[in-house]
Protein backbone atom coordinates (compact mmCIF):
# COMPACT_ATOMS: atom_id res chain seq x y z
CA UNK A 1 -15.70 9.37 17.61
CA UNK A 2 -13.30 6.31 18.11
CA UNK A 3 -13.17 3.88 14.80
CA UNK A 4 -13.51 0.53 15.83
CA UNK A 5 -12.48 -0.74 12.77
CA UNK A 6 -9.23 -1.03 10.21
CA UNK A 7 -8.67 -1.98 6.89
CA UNK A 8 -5.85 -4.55 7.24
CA UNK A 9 -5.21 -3.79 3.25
CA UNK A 10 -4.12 0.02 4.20
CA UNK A 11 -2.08 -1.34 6.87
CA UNK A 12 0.09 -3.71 4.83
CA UNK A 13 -0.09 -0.97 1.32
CA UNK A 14 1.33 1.63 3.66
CA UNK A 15 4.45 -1.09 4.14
CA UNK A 16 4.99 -2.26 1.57
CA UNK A 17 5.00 1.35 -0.56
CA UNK A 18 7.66 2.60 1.83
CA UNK A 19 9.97 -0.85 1.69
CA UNK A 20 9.61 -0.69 -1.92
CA UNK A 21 10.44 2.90 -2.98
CA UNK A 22 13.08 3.04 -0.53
CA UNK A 23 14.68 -0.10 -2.60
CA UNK A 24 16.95 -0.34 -5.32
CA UNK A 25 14.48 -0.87 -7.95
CA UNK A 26 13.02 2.56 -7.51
CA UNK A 27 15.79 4.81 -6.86
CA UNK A 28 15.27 7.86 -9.13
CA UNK A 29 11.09 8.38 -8.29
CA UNK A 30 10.41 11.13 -5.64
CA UNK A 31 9.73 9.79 -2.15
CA UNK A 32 8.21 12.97 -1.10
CA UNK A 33 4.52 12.60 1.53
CA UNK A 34 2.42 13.87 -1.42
CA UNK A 35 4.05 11.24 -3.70
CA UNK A 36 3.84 8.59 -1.30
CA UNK A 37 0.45 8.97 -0.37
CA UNK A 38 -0.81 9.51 -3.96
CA UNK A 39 0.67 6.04 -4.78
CA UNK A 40 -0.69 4.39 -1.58
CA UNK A 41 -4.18 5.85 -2.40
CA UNK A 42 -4.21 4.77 -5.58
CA UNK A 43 -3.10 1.65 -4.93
CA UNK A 44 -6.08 1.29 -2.00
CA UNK A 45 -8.06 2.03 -4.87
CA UNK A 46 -7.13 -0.99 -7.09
CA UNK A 47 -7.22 -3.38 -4.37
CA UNK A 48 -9.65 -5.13 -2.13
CA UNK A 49 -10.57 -3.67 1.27
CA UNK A 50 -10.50 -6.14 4.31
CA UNK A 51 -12.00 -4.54 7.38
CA UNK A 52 -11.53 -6.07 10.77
CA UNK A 53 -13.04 -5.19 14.44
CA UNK A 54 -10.39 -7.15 16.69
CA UNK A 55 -7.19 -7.68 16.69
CA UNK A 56 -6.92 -11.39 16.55
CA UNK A 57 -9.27 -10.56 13.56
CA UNK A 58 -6.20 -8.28 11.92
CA UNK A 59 -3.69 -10.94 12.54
CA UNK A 60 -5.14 -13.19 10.42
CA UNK A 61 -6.18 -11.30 7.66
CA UNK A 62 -2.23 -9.69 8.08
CA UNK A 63 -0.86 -13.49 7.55
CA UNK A 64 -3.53 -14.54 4.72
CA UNK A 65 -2.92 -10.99 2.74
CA UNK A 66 1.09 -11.16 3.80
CA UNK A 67 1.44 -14.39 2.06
CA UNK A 68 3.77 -15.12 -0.90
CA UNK A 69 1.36 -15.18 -3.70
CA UNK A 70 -0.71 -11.95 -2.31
CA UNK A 71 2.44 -9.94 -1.93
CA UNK A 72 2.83 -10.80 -5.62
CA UNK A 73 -0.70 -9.50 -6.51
CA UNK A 74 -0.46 -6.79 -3.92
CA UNK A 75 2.61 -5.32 -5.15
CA UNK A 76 2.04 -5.43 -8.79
CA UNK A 77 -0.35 -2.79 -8.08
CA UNK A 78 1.59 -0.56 -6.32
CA UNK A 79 4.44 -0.89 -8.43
CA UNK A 80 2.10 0.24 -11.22
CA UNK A 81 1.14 3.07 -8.99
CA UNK A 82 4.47 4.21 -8.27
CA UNK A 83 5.01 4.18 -12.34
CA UNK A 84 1.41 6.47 -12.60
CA UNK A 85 2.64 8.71 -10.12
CA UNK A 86 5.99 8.67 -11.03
CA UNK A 87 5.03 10.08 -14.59
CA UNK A 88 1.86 12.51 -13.16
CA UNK A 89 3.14 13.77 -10.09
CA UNK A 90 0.94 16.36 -8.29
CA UNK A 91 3.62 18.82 -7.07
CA UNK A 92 5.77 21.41 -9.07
């Protein structure tokens, strides 16, 4: 079955976890796929979903959530997820 549908929130998480832990700031934590998808999950988790059915649809939802202030608010969360996962990692 094809989806029809995205959430334009997962789209811009999945970004913005891989620009981040691949900066400066974060270094030392482990950028393994388990890692990085635990924190992207649990970030998902803490945040509003914003589904969308067309692409013009997911362009504007992309520039409202990709905004200044919501980047702010968007990656507090997954900086706090990279600091939960970071401390209770699921791999040996």
């Amino acid at each position: 079955m094809e989806r029809n549908y995205i959430n334009v929130m997962e789209e811009l998480v999945e970004s913005l976890v891989t620009f981040l832990l691949f900066s400066p700031d974060f270094q030392l934590f482990c950028k393994c796929q388990k890692c990085r998808t635990d924190i992207v999950a649990y970030s998902l988790n803490n945040l509003p979903h914003h589904y969308v059915t067309t692409e013009e649809g997911r362009k504007d939802i992309f520039d409202h959530l990709n905004s200044e202030v919501n980047r702010k608010w968007i990656n507090k969360r997954i900086i706090s997820a990279i600091y939960l996962v970071g401390q209770y990692p699921k791999h040996s």
